[in-house]
N, C-alpha and C. Protein backbone atom coordinates (compact mmCIF):
# COMPACT_ATOMS: atom_id res chain seq x y z
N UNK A 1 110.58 72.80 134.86
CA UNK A 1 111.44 72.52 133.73
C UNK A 1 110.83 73.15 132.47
N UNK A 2 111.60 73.86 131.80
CA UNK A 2 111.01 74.46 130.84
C UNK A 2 111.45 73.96 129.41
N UNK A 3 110.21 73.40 128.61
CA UNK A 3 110.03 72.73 127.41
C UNK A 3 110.53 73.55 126.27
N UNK A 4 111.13 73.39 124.98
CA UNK A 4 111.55 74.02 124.23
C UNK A 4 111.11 73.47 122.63
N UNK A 5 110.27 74.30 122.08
CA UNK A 5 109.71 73.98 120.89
C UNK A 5 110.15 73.87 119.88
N UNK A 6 110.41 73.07 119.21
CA UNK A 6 110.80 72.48 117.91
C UNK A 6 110.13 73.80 116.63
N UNK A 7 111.39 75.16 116.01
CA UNK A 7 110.43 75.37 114.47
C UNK A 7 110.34 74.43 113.77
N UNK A 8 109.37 74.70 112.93
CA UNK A 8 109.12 74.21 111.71
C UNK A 8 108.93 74.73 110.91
N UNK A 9 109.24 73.76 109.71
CA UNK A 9 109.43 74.90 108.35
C UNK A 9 108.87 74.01 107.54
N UNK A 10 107.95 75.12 106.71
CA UNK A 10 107.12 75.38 105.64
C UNK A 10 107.45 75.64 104.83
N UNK A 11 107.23 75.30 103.52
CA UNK A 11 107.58 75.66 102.35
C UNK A 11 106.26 76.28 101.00
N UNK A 12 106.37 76.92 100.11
CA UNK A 12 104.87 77.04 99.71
C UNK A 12 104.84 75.85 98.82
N UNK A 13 103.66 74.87 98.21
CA UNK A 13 103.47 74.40 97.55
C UNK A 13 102.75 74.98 96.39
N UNK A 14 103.67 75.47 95.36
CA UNK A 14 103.28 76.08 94.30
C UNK A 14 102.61 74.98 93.02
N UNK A 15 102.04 73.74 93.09
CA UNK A 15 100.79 73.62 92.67
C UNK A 15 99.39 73.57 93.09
N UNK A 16 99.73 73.98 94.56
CA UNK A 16 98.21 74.77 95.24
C UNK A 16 98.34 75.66 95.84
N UNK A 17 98.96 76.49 94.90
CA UNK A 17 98.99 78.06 95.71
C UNK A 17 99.02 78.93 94.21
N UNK A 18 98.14 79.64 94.47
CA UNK A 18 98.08 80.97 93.44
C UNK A 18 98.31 82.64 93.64
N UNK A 19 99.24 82.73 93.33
CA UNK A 19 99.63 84.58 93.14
C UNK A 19 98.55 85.71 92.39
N UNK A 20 97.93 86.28 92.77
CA UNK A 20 96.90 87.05 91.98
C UNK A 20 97.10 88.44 91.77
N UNK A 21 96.72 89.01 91.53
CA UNK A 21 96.81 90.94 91.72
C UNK A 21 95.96 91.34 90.66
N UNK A 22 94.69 92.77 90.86
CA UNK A 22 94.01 93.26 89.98
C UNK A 22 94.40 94.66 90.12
N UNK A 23 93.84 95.25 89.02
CA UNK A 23 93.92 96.39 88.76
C UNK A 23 92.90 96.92 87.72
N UNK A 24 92.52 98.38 87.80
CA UNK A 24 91.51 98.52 87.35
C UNK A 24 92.49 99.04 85.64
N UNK A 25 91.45 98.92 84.56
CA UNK A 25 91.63 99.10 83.20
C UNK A 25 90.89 100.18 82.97
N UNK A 26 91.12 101.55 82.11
CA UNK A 26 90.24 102.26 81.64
C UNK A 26 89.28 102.93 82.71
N UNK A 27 89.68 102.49 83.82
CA UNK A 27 88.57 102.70 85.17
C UNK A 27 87.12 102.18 85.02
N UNK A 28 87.41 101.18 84.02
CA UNK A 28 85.68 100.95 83.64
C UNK A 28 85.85 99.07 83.93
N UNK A 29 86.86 98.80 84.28
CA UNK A 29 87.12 97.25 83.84
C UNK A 29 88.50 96.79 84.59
N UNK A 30 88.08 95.24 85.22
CA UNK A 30 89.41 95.20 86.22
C UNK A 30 90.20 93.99 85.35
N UNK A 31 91.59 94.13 85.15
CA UNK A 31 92.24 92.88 84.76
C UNK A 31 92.86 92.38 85.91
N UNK A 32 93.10 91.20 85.88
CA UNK A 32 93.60 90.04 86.32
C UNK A 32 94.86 89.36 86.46
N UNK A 33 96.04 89.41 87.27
CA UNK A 33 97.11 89.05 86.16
C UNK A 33 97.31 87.88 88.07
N UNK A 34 98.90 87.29 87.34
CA UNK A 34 99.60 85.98 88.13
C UNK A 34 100.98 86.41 88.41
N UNK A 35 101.48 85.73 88.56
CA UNK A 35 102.38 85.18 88.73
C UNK A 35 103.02 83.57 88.98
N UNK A 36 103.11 83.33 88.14
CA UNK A 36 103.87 81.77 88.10
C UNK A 36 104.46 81.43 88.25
N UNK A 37 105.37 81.97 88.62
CA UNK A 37 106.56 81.07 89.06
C UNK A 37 107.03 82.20 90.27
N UNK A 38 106.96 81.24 91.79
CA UNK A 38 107.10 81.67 93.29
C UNK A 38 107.97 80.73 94.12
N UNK A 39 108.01 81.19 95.40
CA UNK A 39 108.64 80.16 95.96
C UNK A 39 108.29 81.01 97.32
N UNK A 40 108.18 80.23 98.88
CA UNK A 40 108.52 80.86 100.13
C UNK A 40 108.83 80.17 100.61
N UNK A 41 109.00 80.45 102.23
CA UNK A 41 109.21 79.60 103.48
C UNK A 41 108.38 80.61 104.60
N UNK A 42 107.91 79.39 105.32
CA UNK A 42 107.47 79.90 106.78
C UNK A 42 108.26 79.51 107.96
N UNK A 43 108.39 79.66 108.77
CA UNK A 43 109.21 79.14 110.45
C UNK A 43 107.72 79.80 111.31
N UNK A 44 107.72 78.39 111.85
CA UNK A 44 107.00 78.95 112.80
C UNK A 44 106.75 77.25 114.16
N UNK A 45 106.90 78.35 115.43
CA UNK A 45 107.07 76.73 116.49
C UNK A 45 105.57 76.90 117.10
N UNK A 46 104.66 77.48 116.49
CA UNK A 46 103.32 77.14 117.17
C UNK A 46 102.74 76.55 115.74
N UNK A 47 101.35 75.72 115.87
CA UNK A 47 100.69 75.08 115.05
C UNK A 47 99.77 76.17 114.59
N UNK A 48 99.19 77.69 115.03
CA UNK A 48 98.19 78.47 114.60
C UNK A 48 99.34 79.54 114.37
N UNK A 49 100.54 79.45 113.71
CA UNK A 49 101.56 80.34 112.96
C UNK A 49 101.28 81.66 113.60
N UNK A 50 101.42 81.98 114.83
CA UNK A 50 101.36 83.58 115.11
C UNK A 50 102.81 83.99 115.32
N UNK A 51 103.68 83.18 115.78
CA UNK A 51 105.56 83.54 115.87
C UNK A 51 105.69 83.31 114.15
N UNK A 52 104.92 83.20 113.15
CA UNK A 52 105.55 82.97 111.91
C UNK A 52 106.47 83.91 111.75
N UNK A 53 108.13 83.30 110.66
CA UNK A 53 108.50 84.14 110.25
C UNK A 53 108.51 83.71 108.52
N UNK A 54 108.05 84.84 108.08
CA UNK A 54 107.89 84.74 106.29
C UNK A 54 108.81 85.29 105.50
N UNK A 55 109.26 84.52 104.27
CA UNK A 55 109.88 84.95 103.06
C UNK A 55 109.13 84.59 101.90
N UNK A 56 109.00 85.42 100.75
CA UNK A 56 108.71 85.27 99.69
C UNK A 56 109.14 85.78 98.54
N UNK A 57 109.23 84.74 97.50
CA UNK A 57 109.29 86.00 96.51
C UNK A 57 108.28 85.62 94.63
N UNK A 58 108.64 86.34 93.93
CA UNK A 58 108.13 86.06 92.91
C UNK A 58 108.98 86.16 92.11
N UNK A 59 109.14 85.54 90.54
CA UNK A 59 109.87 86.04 89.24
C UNK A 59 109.17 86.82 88.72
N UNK A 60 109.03 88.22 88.28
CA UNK A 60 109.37 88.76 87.36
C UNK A 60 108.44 88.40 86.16
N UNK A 61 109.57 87.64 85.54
CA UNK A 61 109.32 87.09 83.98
C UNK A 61 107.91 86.15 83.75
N UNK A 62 107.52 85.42 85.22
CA UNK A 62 106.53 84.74 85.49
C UNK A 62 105.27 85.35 85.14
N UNK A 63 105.36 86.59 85.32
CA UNK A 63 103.93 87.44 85.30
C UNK A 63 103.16 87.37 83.88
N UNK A 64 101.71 86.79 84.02
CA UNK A 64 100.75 86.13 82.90
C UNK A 64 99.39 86.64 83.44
N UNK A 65 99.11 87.92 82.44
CA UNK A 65 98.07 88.43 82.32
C UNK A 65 96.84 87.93 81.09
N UNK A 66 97.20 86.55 80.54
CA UNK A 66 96.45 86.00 79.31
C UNK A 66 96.83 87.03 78.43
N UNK A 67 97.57 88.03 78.18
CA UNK A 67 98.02 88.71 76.76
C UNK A 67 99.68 89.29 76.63
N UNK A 68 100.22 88.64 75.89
CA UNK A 68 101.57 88.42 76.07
C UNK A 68 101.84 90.13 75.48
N UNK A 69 101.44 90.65 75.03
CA UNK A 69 101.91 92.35 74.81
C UNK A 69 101.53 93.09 76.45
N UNK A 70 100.50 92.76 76.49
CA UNK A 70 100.36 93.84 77.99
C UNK A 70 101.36 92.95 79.24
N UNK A 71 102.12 91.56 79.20
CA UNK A 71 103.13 90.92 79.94
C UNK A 71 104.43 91.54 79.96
N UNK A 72 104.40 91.53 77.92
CA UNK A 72 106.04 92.65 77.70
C UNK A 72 106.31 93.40 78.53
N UNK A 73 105.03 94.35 78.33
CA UNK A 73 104.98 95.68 78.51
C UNK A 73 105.46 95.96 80.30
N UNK A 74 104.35 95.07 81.23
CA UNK A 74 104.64 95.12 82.68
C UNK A 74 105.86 94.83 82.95
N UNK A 75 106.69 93.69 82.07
CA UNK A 75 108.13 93.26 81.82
C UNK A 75 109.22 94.48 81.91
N UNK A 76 108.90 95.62 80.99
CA UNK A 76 109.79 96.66 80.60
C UNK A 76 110.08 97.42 81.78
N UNK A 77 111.30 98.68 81.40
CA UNK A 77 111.31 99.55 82.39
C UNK A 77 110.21 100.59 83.12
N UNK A 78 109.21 100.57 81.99
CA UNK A 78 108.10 101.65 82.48
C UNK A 78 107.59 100.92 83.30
N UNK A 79 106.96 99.39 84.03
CA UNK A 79 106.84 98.90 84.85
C UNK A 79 108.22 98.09 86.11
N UNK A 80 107.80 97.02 85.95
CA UNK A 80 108.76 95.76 86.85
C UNK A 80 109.96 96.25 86.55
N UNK A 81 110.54 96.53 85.33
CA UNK A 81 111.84 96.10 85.15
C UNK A 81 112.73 95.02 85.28
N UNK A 82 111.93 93.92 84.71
CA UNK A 82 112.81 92.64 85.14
C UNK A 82 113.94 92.00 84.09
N UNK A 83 114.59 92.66 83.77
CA UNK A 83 115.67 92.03 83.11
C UNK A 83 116.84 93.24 84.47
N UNK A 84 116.66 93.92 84.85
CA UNK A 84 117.27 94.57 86.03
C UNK A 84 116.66 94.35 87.41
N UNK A 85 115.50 93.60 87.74
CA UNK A 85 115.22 93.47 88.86
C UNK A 85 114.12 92.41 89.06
N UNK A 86 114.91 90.98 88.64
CA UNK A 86 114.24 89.94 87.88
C UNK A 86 113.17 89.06 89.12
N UNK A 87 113.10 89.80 90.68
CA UNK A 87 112.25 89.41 91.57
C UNK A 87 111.50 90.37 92.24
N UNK A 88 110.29 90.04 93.15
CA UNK A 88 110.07 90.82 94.06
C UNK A 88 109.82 89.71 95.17
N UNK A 89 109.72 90.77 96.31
CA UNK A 89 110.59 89.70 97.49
C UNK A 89 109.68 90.57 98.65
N UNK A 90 109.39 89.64 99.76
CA UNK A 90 108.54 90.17 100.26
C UNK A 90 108.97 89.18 101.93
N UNK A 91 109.52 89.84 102.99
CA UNK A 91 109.81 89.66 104.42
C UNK A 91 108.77 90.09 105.58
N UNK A 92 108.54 88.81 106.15
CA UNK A 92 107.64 89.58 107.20
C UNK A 92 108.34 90.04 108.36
N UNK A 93 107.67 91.08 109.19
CA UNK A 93 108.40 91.58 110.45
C UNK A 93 107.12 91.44 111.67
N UNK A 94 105.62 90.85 110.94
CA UNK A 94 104.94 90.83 112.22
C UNK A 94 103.75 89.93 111.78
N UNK A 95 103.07 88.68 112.53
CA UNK A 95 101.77 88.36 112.36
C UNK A 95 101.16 87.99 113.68
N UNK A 96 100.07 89.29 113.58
CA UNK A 96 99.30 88.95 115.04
C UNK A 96 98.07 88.88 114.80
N UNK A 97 97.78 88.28 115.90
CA UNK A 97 95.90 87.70 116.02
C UNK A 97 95.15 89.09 115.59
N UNK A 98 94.25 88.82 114.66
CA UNK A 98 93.17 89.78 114.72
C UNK A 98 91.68 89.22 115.24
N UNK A 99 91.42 87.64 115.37
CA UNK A 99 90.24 87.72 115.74
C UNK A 99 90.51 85.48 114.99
N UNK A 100 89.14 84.91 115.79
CA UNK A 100 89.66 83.54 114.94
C UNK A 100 89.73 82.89 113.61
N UNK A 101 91.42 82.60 113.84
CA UNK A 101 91.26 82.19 112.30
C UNK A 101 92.52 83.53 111.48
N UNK A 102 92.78 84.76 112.16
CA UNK A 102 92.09 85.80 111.16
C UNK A 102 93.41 86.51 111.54
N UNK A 103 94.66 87.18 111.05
CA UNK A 103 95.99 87.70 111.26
C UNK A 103 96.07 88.87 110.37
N UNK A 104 97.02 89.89 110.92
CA UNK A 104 96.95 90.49 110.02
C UNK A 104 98.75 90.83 109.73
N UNK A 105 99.23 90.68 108.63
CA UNK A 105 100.47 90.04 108.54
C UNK A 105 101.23 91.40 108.00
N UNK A 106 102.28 91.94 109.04
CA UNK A 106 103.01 93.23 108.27
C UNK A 106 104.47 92.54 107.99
N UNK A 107 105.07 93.53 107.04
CA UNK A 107 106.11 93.06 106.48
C UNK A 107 106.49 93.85 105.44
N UNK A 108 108.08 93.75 104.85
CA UNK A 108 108.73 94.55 103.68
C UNK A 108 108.87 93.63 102.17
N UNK A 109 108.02 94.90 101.10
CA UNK A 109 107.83 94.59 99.98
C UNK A 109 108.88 95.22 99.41
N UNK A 110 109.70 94.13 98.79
CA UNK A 110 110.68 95.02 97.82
C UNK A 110 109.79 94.65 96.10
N UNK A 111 110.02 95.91 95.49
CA UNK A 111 109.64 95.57 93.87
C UNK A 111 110.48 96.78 93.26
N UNK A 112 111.35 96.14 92.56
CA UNK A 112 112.37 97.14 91.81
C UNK A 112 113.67 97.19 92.93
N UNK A 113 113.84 98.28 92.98
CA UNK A 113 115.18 98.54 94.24
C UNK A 113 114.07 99.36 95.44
N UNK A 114 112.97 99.47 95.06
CA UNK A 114 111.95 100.30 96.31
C UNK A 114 111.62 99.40 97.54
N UNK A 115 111.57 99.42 98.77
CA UNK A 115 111.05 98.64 100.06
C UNK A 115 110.15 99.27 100.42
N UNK A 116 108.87 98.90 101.04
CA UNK A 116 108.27 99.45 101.63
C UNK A 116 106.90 98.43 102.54
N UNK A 117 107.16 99.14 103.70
CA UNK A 117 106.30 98.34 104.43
C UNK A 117 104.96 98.16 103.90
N UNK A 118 104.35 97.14 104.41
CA UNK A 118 103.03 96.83 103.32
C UNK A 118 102.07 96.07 104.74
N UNK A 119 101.05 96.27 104.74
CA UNK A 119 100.23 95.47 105.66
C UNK A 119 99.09 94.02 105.03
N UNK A 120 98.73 92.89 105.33
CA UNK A 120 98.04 92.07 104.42
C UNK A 120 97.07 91.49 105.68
N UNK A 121 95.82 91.19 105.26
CA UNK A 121 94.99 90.57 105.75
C UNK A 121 95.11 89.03 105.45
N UNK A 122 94.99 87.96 106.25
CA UNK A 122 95.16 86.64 105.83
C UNK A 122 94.34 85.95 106.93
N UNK A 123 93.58 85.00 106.32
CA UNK A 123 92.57 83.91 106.95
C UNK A 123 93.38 82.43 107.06
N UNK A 124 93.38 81.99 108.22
CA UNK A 124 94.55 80.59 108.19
C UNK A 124 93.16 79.74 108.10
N UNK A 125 93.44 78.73 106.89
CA UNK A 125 92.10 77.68 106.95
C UNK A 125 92.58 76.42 107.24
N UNK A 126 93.55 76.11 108.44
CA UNK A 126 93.69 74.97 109.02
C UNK A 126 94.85 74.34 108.18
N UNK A 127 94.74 73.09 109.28
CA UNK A 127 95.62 72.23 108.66
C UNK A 127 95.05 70.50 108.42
N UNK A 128 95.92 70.07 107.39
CA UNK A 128 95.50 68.52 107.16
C UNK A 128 96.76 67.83 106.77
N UNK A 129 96.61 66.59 106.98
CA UNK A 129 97.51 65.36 106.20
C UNK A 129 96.94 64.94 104.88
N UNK A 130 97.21 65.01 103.75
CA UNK A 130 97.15 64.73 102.53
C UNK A 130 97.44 63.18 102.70
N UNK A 131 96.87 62.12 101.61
CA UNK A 131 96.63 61.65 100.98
C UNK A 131 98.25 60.33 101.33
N UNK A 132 99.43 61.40 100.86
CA UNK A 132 100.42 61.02 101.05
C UNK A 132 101.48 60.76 102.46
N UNK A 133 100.47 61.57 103.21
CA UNK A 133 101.54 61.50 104.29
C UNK A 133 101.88 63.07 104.36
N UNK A 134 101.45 63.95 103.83
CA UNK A 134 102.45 65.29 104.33
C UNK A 134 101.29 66.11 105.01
N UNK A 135 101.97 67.36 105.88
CA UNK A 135 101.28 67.78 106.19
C UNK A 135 100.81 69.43 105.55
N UNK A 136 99.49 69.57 105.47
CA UNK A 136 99.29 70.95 104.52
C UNK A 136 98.70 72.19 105.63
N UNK A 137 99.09 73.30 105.51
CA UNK A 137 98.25 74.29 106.01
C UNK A 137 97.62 75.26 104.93
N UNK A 138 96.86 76.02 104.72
CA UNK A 138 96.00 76.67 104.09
C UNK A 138 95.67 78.46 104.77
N UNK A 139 95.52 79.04 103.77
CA UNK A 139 95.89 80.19 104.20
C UNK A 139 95.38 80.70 102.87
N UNK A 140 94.24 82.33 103.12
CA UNK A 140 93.90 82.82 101.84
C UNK A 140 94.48 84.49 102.34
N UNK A 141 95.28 85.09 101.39
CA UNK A 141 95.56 86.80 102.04
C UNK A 141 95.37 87.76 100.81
N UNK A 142 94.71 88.49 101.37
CA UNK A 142 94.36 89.32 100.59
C UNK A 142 95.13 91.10 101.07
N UNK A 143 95.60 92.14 100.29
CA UNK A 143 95.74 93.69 100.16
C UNK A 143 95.60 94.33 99.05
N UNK A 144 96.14 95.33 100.06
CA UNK A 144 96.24 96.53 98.46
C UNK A 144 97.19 97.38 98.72
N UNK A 145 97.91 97.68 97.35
CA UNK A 145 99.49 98.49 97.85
C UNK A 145 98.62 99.77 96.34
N UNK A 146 99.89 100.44 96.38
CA UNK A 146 99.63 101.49 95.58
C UNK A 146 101.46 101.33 94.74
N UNK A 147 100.86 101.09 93.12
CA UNK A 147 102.19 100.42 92.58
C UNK A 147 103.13 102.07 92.27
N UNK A 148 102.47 103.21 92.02
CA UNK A 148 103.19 103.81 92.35
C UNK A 148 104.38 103.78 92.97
N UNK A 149 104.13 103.53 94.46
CA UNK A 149 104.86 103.89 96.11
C UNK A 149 106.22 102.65 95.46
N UNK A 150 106.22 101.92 94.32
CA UNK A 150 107.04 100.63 94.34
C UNK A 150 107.87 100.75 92.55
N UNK A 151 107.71 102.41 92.23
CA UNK A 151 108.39 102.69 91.04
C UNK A 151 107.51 102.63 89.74
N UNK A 152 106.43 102.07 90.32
CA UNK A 152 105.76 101.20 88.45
C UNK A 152 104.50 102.24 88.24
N UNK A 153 105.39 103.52 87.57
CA UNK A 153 104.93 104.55 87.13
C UNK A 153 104.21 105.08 86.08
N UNK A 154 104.69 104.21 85.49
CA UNK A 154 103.61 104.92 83.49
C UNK A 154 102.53 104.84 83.91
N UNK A 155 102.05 105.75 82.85
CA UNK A 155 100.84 106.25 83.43
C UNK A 155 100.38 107.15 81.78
N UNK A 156 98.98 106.63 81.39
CA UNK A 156 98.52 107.08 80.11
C UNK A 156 97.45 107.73 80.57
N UNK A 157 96.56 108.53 79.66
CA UNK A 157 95.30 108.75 80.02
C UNK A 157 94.60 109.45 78.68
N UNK A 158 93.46 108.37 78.14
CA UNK A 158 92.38 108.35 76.87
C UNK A 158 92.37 109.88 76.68
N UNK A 159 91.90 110.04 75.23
CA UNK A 159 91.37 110.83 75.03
C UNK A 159 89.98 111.74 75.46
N UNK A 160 89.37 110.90 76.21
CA UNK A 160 88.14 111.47 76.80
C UNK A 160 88.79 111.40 78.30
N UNK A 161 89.82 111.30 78.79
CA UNK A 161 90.41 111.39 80.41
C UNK A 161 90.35 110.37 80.95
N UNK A 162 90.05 109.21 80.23
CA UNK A 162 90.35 107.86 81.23
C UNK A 162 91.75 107.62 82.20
N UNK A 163 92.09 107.53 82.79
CA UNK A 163 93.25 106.77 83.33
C UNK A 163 93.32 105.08 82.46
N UNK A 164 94.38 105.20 81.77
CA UNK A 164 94.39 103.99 81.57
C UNK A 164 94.61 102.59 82.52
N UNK A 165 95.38 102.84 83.32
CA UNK A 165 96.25 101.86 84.36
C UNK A 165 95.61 102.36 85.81
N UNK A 166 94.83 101.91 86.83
CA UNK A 166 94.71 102.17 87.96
C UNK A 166 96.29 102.39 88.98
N UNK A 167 96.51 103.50 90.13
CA UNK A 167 97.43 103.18 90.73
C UNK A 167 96.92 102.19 91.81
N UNK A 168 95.76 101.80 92.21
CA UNK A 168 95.63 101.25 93.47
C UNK A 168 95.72 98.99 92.61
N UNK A 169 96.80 98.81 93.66
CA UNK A 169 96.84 97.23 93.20
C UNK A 169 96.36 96.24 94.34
N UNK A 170 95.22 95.21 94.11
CA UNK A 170 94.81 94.25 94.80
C UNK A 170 95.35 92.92 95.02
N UNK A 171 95.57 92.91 96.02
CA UNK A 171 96.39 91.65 96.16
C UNK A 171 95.90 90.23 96.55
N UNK A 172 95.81 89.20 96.23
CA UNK A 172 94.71 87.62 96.50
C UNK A 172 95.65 86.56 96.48
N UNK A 173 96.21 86.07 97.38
CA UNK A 173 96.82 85.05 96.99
C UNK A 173 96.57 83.70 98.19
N UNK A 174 96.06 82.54 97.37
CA UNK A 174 95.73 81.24 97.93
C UNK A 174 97.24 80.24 98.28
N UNK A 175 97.30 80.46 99.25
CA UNK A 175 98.58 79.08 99.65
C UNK A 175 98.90 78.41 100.82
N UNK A 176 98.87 77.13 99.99
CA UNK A 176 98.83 76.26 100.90
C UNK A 176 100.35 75.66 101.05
N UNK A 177 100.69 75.72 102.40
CA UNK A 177 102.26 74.93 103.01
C UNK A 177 102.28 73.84 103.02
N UNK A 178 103.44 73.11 102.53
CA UNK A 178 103.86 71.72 103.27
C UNK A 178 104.71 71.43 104.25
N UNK A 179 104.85 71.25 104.63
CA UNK A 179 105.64 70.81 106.21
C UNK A 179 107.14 69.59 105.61
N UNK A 180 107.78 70.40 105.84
CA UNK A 180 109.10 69.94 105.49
C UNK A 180 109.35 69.04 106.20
């Protein structure tokens, strides 16, 4: 007789989950920026999420680099463009074992009207029951895309030849699920 597994769905808990991304400044210096305001879902009918299926996305307008001129600025058309493309959105199409613990999660990044497949490293750090009764999983993923390949083109360069803006972007993001 063959048993049939119950999905489950995950949701992110966006007061313990953080959006990150760096980039290098001047090529001499890396800034830091967020995103604040997110949302996802996971499906997945095993407890070590390897059938996961992922959605995500981010606002836009959310993005907080601690200096509200260089926020504008990523805001405008020479970057994001978010008063025309007020999310980025991010679908997975694959997460398989790389080793324990340890996945490596492919999937389509939209930012602007551009898609493009993107690959991410992610460490699953278990699961627990909180305090309240719910249940949490934990998960740290880290990449790197090239913002180019995703429209976000300006591009300055100092008087002595600095690049102002790195094209290569790092990706860090801590989140933890709740179990719906």
């Amino acid at each position: 007789m063959e048993t049939t597994q119950l999905v489950k769905t995950w949701a992110i808990d966006p007061a313990h989950s953080e959006v990150h991304f760096k980039v290098k400044h001047m090529m001499v210096s890396t800034v830091t920026g967020s995103f604040d305001e997110f949302s996802g879902t996971v499906k997945s009918e095993n407890d070590d999420f390897k059938d996961a299926e992922i959605e995500f996305s981010a606002k836009i307008d959310s993005i907080n680099t601690k200096n509200s001129d260089r926020d504008g600025h990523l805001k405008s058309d020479d970057f994001f463009n978010a008063a025309a493309y007020p999310e980025l959105k991010f679908i997975s199409s694959s997460l398989t074992t790389e080793g324990e613990d340890e996945y490596k999660l492919k999937g389509y990044l939209t930012i602007r009207d551009i898609t493009k497949e993107v690959e991410l490293d992610v460490l699953f750090n278990g699961q627990a029951v909180d305090p309240y009764g719910n249940t949490k999983a934990g998960f740290e993923i880290t990449g790197k895309i090239n913002r180019k390949d995703f429209g976000l083109k300006w591009s300055a360069v100092t008087e002595a030849g600095s690049i102002v803006v790195g094209d290569q972007i790092r990706l860090d993001l801590n989140v933890q699920l709740i179990l719906n």
